[in-house]
C-alpha atoms as a PDB file:
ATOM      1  CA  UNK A   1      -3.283   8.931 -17.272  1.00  0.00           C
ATOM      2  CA  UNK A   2      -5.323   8.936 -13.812  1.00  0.00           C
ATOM      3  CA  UNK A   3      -6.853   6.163 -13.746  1.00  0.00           C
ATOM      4  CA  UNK A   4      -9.859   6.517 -11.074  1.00  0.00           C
ATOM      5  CA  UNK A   5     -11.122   9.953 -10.497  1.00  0.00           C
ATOM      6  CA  UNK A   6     -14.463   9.901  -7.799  1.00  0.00           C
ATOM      7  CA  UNK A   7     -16.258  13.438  -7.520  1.00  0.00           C
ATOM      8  CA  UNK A   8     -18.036  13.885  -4.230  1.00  0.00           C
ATOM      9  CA  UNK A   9     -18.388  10.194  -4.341  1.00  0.00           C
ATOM     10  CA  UNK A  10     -21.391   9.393  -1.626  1.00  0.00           C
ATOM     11  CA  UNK A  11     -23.110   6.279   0.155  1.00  0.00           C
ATOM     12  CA  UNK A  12     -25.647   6.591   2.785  1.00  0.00           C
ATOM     13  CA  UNK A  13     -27.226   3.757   4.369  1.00  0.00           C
ATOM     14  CA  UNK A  14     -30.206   5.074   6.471  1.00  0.00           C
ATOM     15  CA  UNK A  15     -28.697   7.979   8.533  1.00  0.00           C
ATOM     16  CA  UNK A  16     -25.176   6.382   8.087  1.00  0.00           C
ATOM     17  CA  UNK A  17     -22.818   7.990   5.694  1.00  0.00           C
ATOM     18  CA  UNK A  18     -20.580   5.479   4.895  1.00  0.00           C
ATOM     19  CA  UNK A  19     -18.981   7.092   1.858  1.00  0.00           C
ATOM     20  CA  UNK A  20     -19.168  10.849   2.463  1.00  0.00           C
ATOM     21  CA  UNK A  21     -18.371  13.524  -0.460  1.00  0.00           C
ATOM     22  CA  UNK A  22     -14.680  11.538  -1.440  1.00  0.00           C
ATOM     23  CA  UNK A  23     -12.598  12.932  -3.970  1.00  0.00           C
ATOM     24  CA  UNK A  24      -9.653  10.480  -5.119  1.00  0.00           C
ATOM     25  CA  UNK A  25      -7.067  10.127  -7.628  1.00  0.00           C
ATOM     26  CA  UNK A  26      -5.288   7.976  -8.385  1.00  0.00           C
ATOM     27  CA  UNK A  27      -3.117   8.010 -11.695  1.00  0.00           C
ATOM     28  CA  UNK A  28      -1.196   4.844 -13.567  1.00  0.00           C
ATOM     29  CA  UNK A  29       1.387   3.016 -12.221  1.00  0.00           C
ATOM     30  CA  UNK A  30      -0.230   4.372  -8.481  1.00  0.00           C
ATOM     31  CA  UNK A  31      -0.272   1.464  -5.772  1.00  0.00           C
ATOM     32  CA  UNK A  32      -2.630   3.238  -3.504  1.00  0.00           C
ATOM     33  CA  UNK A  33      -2.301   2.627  -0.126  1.00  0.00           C
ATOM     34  CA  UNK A  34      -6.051   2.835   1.405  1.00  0.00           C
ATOM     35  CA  UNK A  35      -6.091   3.380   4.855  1.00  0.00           C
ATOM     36  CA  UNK A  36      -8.417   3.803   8.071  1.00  0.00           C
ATOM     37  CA  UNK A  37      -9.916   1.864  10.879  1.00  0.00           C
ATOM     38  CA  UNK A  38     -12.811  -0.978  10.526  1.00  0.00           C
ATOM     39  CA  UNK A  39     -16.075   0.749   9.238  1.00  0.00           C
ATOM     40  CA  UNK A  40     -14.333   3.777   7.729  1.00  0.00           C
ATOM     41  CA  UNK A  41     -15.773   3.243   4.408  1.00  0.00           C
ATOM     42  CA  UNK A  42     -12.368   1.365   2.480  1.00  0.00           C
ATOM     43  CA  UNK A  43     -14.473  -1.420   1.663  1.00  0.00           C
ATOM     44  CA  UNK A  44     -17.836   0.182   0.901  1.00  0.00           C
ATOM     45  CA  UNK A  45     -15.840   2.460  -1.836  1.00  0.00           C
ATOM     46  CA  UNK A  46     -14.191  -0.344  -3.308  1.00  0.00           C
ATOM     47  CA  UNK A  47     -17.698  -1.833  -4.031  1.00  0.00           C
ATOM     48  CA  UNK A  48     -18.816   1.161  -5.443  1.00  0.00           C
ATOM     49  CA  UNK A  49     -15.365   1.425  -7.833  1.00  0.00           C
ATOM     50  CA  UNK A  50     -16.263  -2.259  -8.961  1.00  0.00           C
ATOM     51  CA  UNK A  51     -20.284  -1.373  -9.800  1.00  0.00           C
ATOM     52  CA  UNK A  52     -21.499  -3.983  -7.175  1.00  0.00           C
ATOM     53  CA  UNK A  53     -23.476  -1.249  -5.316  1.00  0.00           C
ATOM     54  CA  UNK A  54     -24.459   1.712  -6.930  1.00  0.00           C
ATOM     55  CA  UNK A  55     -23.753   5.470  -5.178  1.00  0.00           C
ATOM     56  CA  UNK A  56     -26.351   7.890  -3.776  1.00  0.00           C
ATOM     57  CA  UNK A  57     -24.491  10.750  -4.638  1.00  0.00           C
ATOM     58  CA  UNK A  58     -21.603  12.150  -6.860  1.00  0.00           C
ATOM     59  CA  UNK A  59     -19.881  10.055  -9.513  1.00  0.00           C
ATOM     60  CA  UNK A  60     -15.973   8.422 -10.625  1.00  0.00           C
ATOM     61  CA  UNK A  61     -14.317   8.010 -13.989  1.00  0.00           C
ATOM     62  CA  UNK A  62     -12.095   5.398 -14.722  1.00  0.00           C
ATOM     63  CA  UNK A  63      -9.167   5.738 -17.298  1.00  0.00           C
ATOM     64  CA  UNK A  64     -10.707   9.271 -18.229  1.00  0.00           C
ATOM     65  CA  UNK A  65     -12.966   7.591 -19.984  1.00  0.00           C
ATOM     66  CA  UNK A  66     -11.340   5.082 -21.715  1.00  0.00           C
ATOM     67  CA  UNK A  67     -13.515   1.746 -22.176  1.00  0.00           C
ATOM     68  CA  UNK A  68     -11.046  -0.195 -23.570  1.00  0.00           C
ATOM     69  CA  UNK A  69      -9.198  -1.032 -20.078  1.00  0.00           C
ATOM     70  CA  UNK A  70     -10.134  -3.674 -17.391  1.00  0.00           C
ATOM     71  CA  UNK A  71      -9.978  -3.466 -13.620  1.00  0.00           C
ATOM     72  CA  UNK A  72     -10.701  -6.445 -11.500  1.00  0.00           C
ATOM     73  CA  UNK A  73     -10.790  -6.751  -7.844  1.00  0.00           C
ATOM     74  CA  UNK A  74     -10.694  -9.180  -4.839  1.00  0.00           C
ATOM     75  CA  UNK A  75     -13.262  -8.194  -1.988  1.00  0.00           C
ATOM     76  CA  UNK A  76     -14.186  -9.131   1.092  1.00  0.00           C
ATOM     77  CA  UNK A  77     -13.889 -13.385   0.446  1.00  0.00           C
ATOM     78  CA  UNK A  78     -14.198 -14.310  -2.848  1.00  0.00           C
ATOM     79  CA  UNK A  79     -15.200 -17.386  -3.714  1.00  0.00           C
ATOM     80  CA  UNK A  80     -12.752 -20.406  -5.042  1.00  0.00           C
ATOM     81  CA  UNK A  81     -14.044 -24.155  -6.134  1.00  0.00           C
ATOM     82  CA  UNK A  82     -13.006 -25.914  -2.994  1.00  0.00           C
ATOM     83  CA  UNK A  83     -13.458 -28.985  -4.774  1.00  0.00           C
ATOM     84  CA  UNK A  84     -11.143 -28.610  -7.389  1.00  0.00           C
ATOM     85  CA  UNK A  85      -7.557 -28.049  -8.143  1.00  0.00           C
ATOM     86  CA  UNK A  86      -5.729 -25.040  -9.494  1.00  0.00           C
ATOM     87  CA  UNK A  87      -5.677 -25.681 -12.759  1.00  0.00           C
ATOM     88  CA  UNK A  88      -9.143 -26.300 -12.874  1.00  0.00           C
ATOM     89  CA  UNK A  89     -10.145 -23.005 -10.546  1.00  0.00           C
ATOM     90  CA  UNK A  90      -8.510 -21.029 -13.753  1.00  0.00           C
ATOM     91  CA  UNK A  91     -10.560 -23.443 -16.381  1.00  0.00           C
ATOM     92  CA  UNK A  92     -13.612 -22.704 -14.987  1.00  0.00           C
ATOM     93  CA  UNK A  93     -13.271 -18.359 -14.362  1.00  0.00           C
ATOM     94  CA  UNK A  94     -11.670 -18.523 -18.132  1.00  0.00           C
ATOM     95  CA  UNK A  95     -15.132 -19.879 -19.257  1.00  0.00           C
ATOM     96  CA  UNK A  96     -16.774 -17.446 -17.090  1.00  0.00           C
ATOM     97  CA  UNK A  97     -14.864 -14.305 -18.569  1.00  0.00           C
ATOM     98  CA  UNK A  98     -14.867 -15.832 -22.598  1.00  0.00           C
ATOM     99  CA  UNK A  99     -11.070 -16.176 -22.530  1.00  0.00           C
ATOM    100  CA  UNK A 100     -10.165 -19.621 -22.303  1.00  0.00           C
ATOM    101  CA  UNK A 101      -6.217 -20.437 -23.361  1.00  0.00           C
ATOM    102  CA  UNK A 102      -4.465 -23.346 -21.449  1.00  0.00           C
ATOM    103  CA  UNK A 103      -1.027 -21.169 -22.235  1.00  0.00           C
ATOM    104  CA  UNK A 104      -2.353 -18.303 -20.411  1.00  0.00           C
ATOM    105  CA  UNK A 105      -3.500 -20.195 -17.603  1.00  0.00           C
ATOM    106  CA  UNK A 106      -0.199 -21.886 -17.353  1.00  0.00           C
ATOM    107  CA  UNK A 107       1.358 -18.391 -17.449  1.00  0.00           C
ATOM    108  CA  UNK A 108      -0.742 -17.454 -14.289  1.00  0.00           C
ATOM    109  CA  UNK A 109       0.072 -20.073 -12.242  1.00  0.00           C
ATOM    110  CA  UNK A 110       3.898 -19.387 -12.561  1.00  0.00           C
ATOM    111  CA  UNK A 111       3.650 -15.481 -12.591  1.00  0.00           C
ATOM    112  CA  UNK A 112       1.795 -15.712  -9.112  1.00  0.00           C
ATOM    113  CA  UNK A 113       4.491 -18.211  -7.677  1.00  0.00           C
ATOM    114  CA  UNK A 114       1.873 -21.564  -8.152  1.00  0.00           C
ATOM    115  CA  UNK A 115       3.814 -23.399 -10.549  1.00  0.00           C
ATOM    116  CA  UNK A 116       4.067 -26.278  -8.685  1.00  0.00           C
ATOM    117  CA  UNK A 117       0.205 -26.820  -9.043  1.00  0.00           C
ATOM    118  CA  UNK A 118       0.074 -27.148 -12.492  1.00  0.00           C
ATOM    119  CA  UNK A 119       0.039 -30.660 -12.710  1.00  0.00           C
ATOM    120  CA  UNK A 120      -1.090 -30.987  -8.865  1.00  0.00           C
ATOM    121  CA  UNK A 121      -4.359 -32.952  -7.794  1.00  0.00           C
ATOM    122  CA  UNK A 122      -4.459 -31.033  -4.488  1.00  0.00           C
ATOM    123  CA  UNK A 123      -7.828 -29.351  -4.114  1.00  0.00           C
ATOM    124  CA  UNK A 124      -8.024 -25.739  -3.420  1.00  0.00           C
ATOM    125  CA  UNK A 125      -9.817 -26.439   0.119  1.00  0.00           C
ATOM    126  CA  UNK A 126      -6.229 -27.855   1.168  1.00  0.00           C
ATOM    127  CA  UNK A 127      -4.431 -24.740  -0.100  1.00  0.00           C
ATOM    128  CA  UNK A 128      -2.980 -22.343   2.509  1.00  0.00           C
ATOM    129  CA  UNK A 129      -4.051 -19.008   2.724  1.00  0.00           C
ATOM    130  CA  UNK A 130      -1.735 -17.491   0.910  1.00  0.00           C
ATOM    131  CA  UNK A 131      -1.766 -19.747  -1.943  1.00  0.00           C
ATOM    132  CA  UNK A 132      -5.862 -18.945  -1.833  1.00  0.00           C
ATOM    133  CA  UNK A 133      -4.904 -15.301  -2.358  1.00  0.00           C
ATOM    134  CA  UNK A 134      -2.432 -16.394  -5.264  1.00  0.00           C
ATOM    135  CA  UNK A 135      -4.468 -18.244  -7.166  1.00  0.00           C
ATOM    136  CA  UNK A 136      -7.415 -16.003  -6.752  1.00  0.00           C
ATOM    137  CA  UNK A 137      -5.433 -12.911  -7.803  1.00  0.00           C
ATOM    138  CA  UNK A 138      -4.387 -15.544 -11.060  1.00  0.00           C
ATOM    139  CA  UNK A 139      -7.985 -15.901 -11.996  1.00  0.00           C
ATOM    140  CA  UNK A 140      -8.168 -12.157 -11.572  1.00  0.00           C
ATOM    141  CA  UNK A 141      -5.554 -11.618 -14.052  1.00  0.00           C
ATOM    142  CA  UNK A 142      -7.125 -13.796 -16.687  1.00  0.00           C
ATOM    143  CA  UNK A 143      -8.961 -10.728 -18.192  1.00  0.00           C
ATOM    144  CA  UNK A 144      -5.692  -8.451 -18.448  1.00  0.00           C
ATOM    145  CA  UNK A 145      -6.718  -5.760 -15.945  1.00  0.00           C
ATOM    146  CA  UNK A 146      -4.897  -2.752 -15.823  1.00  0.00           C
ATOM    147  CA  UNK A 147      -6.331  -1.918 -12.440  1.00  0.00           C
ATOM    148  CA  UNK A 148      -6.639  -4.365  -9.737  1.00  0.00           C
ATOM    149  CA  UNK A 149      -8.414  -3.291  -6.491  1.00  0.00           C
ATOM    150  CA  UNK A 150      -7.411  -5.955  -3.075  1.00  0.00           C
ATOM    151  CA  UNK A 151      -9.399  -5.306  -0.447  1.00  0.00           C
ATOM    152  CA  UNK A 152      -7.072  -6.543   3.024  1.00  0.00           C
ATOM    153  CA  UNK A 153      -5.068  -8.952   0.424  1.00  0.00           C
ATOM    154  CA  UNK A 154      -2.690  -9.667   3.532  1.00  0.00           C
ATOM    155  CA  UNK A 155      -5.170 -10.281   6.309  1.00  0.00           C
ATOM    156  CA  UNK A 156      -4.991 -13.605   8.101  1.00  0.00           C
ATOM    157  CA  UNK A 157      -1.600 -14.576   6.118  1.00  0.00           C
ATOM    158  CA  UNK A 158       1.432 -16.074   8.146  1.00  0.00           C
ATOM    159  CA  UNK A 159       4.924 -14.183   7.296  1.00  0.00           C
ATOM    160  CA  UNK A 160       5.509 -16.913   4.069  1.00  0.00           C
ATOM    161  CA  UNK A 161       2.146 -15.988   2.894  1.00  0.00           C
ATOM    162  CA  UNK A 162       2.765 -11.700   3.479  1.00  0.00           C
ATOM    163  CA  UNK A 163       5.833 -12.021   2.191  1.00  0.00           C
ATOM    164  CA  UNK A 164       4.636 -13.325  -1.221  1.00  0.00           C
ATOM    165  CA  UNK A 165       1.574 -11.323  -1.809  1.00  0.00           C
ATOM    166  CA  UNK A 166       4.156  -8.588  -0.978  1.00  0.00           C
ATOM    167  CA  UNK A 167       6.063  -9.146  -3.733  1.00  0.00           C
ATOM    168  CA  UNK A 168       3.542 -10.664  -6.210  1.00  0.00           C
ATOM    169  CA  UNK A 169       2.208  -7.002  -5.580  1.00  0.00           C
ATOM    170  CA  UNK A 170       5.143  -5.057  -7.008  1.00  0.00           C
ATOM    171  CA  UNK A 171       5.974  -8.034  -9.291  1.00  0.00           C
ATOM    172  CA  UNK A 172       2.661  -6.703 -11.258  1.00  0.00           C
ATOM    173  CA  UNK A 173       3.466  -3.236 -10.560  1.00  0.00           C
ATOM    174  CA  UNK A 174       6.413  -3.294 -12.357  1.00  0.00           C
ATOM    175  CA  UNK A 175       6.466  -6.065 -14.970  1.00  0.00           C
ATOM    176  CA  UNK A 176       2.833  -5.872 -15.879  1.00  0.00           C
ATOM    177  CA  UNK A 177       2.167  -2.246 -15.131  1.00  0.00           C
ATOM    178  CA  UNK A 178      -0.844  -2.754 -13.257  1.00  0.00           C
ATOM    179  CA  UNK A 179      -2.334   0.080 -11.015  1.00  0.00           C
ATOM    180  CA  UNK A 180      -3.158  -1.079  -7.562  1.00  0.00           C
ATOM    181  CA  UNK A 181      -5.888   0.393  -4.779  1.00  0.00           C
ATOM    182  CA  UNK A 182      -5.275  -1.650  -1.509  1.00  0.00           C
ATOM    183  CA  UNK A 183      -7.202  -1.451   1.446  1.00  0.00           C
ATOM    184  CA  UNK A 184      -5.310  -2.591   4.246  1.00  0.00           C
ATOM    185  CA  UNK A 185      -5.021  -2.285   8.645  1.00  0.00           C
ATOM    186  CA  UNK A 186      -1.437  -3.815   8.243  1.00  0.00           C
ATOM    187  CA  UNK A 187       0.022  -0.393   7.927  1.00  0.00           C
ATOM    188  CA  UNK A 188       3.985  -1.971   7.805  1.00  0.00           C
ATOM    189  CA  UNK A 189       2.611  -3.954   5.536  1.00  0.00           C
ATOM    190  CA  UNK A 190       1.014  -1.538   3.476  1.00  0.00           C
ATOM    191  CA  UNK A 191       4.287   0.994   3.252  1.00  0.00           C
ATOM    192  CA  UNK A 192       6.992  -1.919   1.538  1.00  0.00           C
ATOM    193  CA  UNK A 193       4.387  -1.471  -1.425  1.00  0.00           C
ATOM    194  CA  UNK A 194       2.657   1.615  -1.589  1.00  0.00           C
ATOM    195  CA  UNK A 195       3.844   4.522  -3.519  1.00  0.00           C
ATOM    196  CA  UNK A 196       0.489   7.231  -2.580  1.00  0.00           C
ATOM    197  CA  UNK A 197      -1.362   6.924   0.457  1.00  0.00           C
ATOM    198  CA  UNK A 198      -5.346   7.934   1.376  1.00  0.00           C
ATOM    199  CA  UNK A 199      -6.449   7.963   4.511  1.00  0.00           C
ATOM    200  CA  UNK A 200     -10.213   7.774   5.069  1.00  0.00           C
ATOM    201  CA  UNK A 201     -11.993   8.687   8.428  1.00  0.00           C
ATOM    202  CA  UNK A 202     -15.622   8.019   8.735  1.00  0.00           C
ATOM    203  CA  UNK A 203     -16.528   8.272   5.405  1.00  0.00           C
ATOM    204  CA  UNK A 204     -14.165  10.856   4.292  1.00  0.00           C
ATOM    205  CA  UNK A 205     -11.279  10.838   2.487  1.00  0.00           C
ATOM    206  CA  UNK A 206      -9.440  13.467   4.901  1.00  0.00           C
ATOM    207  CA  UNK A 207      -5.768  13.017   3.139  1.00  0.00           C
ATOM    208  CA  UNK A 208      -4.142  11.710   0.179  1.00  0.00           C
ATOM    209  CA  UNK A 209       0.045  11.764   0.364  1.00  0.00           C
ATOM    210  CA  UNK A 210       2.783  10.385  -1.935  1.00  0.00           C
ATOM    211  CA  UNK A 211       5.477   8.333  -0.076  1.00  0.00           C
ATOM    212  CA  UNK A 212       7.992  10.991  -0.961  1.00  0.00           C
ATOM    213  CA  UNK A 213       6.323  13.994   0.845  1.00  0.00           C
ATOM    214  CA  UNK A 214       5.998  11.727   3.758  1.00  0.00           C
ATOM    215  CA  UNK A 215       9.333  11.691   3.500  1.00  0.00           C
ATOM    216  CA  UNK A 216       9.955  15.231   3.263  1.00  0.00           C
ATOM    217  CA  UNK A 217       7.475  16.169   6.089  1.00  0.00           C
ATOM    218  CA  UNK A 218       8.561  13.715   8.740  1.00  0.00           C
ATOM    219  CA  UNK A 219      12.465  13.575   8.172  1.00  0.00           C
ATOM    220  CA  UNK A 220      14.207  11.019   9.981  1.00  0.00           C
ATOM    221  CA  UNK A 221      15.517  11.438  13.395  1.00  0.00           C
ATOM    222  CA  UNK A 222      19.564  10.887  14.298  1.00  0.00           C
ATOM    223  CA  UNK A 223      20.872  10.352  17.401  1.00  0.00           C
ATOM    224  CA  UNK A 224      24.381  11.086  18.336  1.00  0.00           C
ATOM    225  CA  UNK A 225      26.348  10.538  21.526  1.00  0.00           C
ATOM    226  CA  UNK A 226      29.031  12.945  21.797  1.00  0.00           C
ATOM    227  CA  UNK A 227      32.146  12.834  23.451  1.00  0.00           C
ATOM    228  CA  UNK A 228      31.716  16.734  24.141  1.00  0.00           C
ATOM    229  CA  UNK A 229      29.586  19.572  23.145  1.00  0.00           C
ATOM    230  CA  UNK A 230      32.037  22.087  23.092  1.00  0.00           C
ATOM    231  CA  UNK A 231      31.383  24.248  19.896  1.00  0.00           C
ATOM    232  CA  UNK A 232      28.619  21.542  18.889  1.00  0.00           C
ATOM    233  CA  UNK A 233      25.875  24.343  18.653  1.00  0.00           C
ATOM    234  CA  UNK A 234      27.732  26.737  16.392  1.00  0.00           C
ATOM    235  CA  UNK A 235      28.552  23.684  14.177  1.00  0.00           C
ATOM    236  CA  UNK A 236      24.760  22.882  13.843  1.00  0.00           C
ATOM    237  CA  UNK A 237      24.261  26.632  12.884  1.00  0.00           C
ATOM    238  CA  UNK A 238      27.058  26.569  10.134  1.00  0.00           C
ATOM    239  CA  UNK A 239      24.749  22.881   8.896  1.00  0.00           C
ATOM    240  CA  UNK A 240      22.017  25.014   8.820  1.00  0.00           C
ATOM    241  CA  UNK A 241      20.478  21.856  11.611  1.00  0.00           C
ATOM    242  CA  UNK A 242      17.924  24.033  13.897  1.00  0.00           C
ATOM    243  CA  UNK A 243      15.044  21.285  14.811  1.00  0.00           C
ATOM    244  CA  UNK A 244      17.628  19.612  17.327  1.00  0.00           C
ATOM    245  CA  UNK A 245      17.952  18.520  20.831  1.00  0.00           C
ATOM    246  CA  UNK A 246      21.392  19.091  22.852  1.00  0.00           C
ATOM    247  CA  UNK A 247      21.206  16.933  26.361  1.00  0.00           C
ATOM    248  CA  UNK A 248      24.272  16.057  28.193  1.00  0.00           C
ATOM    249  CA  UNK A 249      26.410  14.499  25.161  1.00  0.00           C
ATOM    250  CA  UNK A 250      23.218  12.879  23.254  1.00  0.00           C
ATOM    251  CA  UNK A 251      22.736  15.298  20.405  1.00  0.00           C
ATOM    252  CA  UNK A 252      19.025  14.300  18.380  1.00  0.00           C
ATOM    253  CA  UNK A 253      18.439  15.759  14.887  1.00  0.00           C
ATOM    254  CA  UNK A 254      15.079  16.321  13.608  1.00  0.00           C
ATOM    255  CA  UNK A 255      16.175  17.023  10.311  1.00  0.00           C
ATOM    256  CA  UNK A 256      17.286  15.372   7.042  1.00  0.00           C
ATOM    257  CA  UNK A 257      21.104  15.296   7.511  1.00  0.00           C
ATOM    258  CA  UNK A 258      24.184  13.823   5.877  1.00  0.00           C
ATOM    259  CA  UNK A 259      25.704  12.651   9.353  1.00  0.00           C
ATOM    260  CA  UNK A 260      29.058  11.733   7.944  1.00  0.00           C
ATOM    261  CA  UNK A 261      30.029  15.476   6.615  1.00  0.00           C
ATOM    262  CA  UNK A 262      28.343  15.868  10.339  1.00  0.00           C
ATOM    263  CA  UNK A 263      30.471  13.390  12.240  1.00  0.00           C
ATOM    264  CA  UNK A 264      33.809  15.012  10.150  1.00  0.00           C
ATOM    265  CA  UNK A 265      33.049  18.447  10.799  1.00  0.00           C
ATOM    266  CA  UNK A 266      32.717  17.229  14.552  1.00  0.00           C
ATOM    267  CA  UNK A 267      36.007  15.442  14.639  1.00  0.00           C
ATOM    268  CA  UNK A 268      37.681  18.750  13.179  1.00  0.00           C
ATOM    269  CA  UNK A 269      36.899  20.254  16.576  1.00  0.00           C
ATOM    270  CA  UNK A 270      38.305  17.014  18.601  1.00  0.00           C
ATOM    271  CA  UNK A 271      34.683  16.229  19.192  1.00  0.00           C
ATOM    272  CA  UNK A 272      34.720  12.260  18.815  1.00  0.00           C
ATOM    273  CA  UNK A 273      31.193  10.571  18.254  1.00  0.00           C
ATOM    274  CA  UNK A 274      30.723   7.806  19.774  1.00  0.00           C
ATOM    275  CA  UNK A 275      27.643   6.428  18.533  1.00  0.00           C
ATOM    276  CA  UNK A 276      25.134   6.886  15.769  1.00  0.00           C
ATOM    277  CA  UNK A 277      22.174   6.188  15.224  1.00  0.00           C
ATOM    278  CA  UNK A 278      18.942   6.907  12.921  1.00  0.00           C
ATOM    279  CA  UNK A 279      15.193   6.511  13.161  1.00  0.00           C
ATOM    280  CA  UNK A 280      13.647   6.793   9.525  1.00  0.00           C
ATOM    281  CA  UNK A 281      10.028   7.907   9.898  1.00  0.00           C
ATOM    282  CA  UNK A 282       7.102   4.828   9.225  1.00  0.00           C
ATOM    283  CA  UNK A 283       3.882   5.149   7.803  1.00  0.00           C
ATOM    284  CA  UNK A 284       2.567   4.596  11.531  1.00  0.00           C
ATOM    285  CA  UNK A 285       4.019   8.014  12.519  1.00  0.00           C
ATOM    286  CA  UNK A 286       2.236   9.765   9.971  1.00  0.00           C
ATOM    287  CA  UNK A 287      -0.908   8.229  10.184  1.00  0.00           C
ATOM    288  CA  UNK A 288      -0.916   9.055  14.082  1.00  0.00           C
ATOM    289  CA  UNK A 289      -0.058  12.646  12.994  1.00  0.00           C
ATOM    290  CA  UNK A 290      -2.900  12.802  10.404  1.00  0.00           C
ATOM    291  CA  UNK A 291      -5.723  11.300  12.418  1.00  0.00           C
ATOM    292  CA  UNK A 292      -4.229  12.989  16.036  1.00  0.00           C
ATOM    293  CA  UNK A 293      -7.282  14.927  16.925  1.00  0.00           C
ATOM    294  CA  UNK A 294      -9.759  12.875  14.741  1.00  0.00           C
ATOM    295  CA  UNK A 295     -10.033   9.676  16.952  1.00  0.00           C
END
């Protein structure tokens, strides 16, 4: 099922363009890594997704149509109750949504990693962070989205706090099958979770890529250090290896390899290797390659 489809989705503000003709998909089980610098538009198209500003152009379709699924979101700073505990945070949003069940809200707490605040006092003003996050993607949760939209979820978090959101993240992914969009700078971040990236550039959505034809089109880089190059080349040929550099002894492969079969054929023609070592490609690279001539 795709689960958000926008068609020449559009925002203008004055003269501005801040959403510009994007077409997205994004289809279930997706966690959509949304990416581009401050003012791109990530934000403004996650408020259009979530109806709290309306487009000037185009249109998007959400489980093709099917009203019987939820999405939720966290932009921007939502708002907690300072003033009150966790527990009571959940209460309150449970009244506000028509789906009040102590169980569930007990559930929550200890699926988002908050389980020692369910008989706490302490006041959500005193929470960390990264418990804020947790305990406002709980409240999210209470409706049973099937789409949850985070808008920089990990911005401002120490490691702890990264770390769990990280893992809360696919924790829903899997167990819950929820579909994720998330906006986020914190591009290392962003790749431990992401399974389809977007990259938006002043409005546009200029590229959308799974995480396995990044892998494809930037193959990871070996390095060897030879003991000699004798024969080396014709070697490479018979591996089929021709993105490669040859200086001195230091032989670098620009190519998907199995470097043991490598290293064996090698030491078949008393060519010893002497070190190894391998460079897998990072979301970083290929969002430098993408956006190269665009900023």
């Amino acid at each position: 099922m795709i689960v958000l489809q926008t068609n020449n989705l559009t925002k203008r503000y004055g003269s501005l363009l801040a959403v510009n003709n994007v077409n997205m998909t994004i289809n279930e089980g997706d966690i959509y890594g949304f990416i581009g610098e401050n003012g791109a538009g990530k934000t403004t198209l996650i408020r259009l997704i979530t109806n709290l500003i309306s487009p000037t152009g185009g249109s998007f379709e959400l489980f093709e149509g099917d009203k019987t699924h939820h999405i939720a979101a966290v932009v921007e700073s939502p708002a907690l109750y300072l003033g009150m505990n966790a527990i009571d945070n959940l209460r309150m949003q449970a009244k506000i949504v028509g789906l009040i069940d102590e169980d569930r809200i007990t559930e929550l707490l200890i699926l988002v990693g908050l389980e020692d605040q369910i008989n706490s006092k302490k006041k959500a003003k005193n929470f960390s962070l990264g418990m804020k996050q947790r305990l406002i993607i709980a409240m999210t949760l209470l409706s049973e989205p099937k789409f949850l939209l985070l808008d920089e979820p990990m911005n401002g978090l120490d490691p702890e706090g990264i770390i769990a959101i990280r893992n809360l993240i696919i924790k829903l992914n899997r167990e819950q099958g929820i579909t994720f969009l998330i906006s986020s700078h914190i591009l290392d971040e962003l790749s431990r979770v992401a399974t389809k990236y977007g990259f938006i550039h002043h409005g546009r959505l200029i590229h959308e890529v799974t995480k396995e034809e990044i892998k494809q089109k930037l193959p990871k880089t070996t390095e060897l250090r030879l003991s000699s190059t004798e024969g080396v080349k014709a070697i490479l040929k018979e591996f089929e290896i021709v993105n490669y550099e040859l200086v001195d002894n230091k032989l670098t492969i620009y190519n998907n390899v199995d470097v043991s079969k490598l290293i064996v054929k090698f030491a078949e023609s008393e060519v010893a290797t002497l070190d190894v070592k391998t460079y897998e490609p990072t979301i970083e690279d290929y969002y430098i390659e993408v956006m190269g001539g665009r900023q």
